[in-house]
C-alpha atoms as a PDB file:
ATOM      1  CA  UNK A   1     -17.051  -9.687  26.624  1.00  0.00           C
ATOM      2  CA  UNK A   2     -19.721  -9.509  29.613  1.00  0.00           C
ATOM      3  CA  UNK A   3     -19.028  -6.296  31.682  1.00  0.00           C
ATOM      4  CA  UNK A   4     -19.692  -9.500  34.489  1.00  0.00           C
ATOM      5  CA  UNK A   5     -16.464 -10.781  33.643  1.00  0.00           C
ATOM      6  CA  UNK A   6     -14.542  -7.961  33.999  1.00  0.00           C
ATOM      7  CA  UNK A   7     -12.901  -6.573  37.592  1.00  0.00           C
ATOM      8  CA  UNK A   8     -12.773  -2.955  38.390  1.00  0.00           C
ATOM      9  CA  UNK A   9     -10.377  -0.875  40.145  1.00  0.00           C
ATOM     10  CA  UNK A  10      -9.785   2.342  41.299  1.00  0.00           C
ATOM     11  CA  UNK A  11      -6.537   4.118  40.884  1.00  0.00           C
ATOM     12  CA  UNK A  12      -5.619   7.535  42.354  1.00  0.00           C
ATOM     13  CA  UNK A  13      -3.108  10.182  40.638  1.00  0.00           C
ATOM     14  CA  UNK A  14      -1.450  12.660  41.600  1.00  0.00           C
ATOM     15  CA  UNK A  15       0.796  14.961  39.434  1.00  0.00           C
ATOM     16  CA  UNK A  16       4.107  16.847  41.255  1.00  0.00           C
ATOM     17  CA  UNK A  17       3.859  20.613  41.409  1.00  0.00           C
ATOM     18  CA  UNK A  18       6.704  20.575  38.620  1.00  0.00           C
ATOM     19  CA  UNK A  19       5.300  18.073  36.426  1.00  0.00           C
ATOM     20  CA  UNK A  20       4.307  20.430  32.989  1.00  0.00           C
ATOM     21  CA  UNK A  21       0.947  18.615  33.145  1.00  0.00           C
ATOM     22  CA  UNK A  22      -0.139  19.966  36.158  1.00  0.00           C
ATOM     23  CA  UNK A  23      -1.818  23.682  35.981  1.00  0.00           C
ATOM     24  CA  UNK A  24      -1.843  24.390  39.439  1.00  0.00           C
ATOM     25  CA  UNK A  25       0.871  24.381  42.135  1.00  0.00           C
ATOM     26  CA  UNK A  26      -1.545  22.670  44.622  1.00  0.00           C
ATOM     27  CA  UNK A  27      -2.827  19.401  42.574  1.00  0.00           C
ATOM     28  CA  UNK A  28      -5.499  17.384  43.980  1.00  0.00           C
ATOM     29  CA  UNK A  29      -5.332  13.988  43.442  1.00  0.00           C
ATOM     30  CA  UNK A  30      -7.881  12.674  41.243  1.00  0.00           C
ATOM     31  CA  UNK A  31      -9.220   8.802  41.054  1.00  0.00           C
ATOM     32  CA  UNK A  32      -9.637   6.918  37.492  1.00  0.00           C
ATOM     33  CA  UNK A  33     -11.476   3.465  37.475  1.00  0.00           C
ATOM     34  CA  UNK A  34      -9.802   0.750  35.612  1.00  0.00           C
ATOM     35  CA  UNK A  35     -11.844  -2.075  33.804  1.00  0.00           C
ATOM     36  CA  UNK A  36      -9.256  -5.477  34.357  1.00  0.00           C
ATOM     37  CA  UNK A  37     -10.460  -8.423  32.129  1.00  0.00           C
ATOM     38  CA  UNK A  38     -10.567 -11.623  33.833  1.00  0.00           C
ATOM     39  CA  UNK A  39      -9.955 -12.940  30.348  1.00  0.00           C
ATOM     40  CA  UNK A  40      -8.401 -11.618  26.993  1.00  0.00           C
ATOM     41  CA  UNK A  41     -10.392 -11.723  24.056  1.00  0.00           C
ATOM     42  CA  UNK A  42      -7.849 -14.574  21.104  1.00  0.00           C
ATOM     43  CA  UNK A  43      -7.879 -11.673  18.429  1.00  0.00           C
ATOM     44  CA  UNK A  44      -5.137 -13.647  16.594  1.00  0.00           C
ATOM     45  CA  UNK A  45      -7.393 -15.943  14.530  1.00  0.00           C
ATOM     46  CA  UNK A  46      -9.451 -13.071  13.237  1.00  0.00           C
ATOM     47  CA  UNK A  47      -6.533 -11.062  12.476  1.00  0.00           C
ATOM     48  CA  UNK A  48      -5.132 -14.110   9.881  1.00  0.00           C
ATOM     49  CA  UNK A  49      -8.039 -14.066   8.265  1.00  0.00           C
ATOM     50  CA  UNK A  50      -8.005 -10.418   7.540  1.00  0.00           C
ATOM     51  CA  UNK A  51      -6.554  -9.894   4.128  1.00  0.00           C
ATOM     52  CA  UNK A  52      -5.591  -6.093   3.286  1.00  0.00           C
ATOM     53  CA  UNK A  53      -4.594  -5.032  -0.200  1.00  0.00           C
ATOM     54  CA  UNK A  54      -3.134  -1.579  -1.045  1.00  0.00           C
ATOM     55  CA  UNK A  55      -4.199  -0.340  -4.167  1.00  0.00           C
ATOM     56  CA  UNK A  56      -3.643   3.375  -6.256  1.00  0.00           C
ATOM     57  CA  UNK A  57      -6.642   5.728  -5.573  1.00  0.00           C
ATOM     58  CA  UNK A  58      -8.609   6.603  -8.537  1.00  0.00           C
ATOM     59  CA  UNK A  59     -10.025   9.566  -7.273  1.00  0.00           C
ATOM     60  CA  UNK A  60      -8.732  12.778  -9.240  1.00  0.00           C
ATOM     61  CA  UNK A  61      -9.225  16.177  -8.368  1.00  0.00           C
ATOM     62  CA  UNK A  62     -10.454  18.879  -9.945  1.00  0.00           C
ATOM     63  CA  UNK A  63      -7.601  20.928 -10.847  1.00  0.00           C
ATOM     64  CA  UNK A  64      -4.150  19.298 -12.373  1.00  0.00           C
ATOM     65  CA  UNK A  65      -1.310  20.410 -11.312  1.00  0.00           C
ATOM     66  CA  UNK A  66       0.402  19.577 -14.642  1.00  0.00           C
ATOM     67  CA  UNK A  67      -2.175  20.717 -16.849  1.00  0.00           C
ATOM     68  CA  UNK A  68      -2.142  16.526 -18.360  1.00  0.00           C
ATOM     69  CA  UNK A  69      -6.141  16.509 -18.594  1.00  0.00           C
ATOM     70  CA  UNK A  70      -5.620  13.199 -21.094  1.00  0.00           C
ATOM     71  CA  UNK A  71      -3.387  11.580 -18.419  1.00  0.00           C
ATOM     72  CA  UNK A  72      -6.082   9.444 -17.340  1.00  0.00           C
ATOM     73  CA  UNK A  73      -6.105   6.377 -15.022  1.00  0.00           C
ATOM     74  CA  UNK A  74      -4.234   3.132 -16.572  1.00  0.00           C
ATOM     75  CA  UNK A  75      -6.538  -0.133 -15.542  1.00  0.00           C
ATOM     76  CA  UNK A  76      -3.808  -2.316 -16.303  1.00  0.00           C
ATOM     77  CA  UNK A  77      -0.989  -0.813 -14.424  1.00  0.00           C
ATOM     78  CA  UNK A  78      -3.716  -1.336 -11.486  1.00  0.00           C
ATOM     79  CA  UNK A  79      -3.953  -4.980 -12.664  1.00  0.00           C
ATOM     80  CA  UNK A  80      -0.378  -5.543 -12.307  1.00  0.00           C
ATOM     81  CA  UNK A  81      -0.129  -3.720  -9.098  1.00  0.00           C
ATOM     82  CA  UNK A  82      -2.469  -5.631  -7.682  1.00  0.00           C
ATOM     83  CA  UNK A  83      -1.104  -9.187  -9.019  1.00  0.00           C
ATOM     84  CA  UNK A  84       2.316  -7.672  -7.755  1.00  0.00           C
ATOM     85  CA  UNK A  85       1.187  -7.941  -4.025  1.00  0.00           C
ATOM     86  CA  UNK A  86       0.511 -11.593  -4.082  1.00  0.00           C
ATOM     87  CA  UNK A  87       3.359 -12.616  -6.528  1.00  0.00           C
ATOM     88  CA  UNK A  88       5.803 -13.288  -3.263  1.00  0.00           C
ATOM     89  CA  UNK A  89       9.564 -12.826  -4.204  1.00  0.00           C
ATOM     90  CA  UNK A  90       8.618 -11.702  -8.219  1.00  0.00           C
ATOM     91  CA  UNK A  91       8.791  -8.078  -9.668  1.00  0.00           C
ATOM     92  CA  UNK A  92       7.594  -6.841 -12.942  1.00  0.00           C
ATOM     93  CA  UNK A  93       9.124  -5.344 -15.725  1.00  0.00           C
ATOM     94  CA  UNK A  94       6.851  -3.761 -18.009  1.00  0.00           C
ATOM     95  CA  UNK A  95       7.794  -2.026 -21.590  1.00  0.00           C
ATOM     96  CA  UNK A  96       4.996   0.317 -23.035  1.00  0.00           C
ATOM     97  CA  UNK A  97       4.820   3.034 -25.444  1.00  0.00           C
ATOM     98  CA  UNK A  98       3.455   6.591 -24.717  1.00  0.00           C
ATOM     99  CA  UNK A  99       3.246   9.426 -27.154  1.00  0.00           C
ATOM    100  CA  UNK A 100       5.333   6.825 -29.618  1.00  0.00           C
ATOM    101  CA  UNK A 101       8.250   6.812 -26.900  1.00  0.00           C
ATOM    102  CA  UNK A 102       9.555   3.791 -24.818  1.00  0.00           C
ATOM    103  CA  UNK A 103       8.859   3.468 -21.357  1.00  0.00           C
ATOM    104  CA  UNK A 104       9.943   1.168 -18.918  1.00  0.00           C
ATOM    105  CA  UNK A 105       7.649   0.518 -15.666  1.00  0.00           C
ATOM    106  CA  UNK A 106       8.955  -1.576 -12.605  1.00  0.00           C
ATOM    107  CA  UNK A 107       6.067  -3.034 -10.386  1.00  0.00           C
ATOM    108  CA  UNK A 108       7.063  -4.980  -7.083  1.00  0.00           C
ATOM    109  CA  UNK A 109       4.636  -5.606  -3.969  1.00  0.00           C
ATOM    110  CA  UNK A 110       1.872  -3.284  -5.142  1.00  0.00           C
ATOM    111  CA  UNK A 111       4.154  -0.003  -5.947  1.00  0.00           C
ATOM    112  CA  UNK A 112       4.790   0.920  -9.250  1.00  0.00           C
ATOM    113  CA  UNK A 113       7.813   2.712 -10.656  1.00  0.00           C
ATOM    114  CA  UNK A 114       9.237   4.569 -13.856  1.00  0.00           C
ATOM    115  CA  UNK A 115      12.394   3.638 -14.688  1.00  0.00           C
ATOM    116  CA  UNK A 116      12.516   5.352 -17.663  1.00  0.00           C
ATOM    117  CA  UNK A 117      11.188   8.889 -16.375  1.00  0.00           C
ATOM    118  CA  UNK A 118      10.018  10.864 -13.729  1.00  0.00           C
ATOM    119  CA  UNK A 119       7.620   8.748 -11.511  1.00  0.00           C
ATOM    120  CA  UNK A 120       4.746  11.155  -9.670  1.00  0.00           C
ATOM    121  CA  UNK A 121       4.618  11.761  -5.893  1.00  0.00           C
ATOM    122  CA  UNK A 122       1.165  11.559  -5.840  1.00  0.00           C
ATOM    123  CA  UNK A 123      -0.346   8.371  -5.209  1.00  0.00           C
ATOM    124  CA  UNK A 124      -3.687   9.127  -6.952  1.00  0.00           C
ATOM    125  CA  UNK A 125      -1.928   9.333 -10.030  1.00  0.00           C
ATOM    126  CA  UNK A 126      -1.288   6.365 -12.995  1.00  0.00           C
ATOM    127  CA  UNK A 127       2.739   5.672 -13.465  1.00  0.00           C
ATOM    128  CA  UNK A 128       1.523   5.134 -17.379  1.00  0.00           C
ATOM    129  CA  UNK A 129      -1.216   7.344 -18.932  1.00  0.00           C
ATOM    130  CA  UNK A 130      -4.706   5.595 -19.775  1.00  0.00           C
ATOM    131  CA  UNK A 131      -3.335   5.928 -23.588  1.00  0.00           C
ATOM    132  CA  UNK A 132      -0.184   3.921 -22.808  1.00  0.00           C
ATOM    133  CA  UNK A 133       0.512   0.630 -24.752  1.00  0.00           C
ATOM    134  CA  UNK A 134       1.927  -2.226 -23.091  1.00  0.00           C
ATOM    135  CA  UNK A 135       4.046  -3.685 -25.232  1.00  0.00           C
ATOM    136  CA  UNK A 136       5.887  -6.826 -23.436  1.00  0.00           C
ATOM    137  CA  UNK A 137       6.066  -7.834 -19.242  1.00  0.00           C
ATOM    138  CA  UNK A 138       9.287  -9.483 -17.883  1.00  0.00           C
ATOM    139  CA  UNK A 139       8.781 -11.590 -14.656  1.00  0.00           C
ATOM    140  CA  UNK A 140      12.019 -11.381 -12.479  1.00  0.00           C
ATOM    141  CA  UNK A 141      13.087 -12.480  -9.490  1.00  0.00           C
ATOM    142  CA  UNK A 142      12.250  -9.798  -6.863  1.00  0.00           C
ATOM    143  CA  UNK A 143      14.239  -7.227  -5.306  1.00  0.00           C
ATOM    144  CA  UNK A 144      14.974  -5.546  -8.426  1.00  0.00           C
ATOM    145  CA  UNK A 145      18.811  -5.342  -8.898  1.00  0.00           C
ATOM    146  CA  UNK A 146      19.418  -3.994 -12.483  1.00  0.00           C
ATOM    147  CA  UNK A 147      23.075  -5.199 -12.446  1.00  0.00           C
ATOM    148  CA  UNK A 148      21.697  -9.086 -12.045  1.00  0.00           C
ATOM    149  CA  UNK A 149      18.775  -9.228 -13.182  1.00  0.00           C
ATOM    150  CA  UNK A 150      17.049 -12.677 -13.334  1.00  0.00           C
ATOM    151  CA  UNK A 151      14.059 -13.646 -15.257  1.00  0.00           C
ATOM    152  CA  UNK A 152      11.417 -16.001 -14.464  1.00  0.00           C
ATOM    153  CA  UNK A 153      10.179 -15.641 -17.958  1.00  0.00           C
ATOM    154  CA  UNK A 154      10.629 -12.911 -20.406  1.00  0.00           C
ATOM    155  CA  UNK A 155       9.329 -10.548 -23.344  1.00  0.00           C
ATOM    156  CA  UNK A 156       5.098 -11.450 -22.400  1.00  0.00           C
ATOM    157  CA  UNK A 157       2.611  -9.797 -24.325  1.00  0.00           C
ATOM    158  CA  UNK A 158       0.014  -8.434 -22.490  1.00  0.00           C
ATOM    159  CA  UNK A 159      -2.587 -10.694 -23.444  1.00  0.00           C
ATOM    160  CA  UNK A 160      -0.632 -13.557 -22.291  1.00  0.00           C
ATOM    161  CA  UNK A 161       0.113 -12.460 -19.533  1.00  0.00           C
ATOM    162  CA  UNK A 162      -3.424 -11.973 -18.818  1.00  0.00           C
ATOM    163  CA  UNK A 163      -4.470 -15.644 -20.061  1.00  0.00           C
ATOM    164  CA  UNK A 164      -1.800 -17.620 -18.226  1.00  0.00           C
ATOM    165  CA  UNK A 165      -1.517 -16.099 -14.664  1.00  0.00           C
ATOM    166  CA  UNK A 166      -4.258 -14.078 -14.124  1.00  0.00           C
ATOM    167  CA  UNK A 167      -6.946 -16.794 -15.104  1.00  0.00           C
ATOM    168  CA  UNK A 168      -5.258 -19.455 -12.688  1.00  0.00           C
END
């Protein structure tokens, strides 16, 4: 926008004596110009086309707070996450093994979940460990409600699940 098509104005302030902004008793007035726009700039059209995707951060630091230097980052948790934010109305399910125990891993809208364990607060930080087997995905019907559950399709192996929707 042309600084030509824009109007300016002058305002003048003045703050009470008791306002807490103020610093003195006696306040002189003082004047702030105002740019008006004869016309506002259609920002909506942009803004549609503007896609944003939230995704874990990868970025460890130096020292662990649990002392899990294996732990790792888990590309295919980020895979799912990421297919989990365009899936509209569908959550994940996802059974894997770590350290020969069963885990169980919900996924909905990008945010991943143990359901099995104790999920981390930080952010930068894998749900599974980079070690971690998936062993079979269940598509449900999203918001997860574990006393009625329903499936879109269950008990996928992770390379189908790969082939079929993440190929089309």
């Amino acid at each position: 926008m042309r600084i030509g098509q824009m109007l300016k104005r002058s305002v003048v302030l003045s703050l009470p004596p008791t306002s807490p902004l103020s610093l003195k008793a006696n306040t002189s007035p003082c004047r702030v110009s105002i740019l008006f726009a004869n016309k506002v700039p259609k920002v909506g059209s942009q803004l549609r086309a503007l896609r944003c995707a939230a995704r874990r951060r990868v970025i460890r630091y130096d020292e662990e707070e649990d002392g899990d230097e294996g732990y790792g980052h888990n590309e295919d948790i980020a895979i799912l996450e990421l297919y989990s934010q365009s899936a509209k109305g569908e959550a994940l399910l996802v059974h894997a093994v770590v350290d020969e125990e069963e885990v169980e891993v919900l996924i909905f809208k990008g945010f991943s979940s143990c359901l099995s364990g104790r999920t981390s607060p930080d952010p930068s930080r894998s749900v599974l460990p980079a070690g971690a087997v998936i062993k079979s995905i269940d598509r449900i019907k999203g918001p997860f409600d574990p006393s009625n559950t329903e499936y879109i399709q269950e008990g996928l192996t992770w390379e189908a699940f790969k082939t079929t929707l993440l190929t089309s």
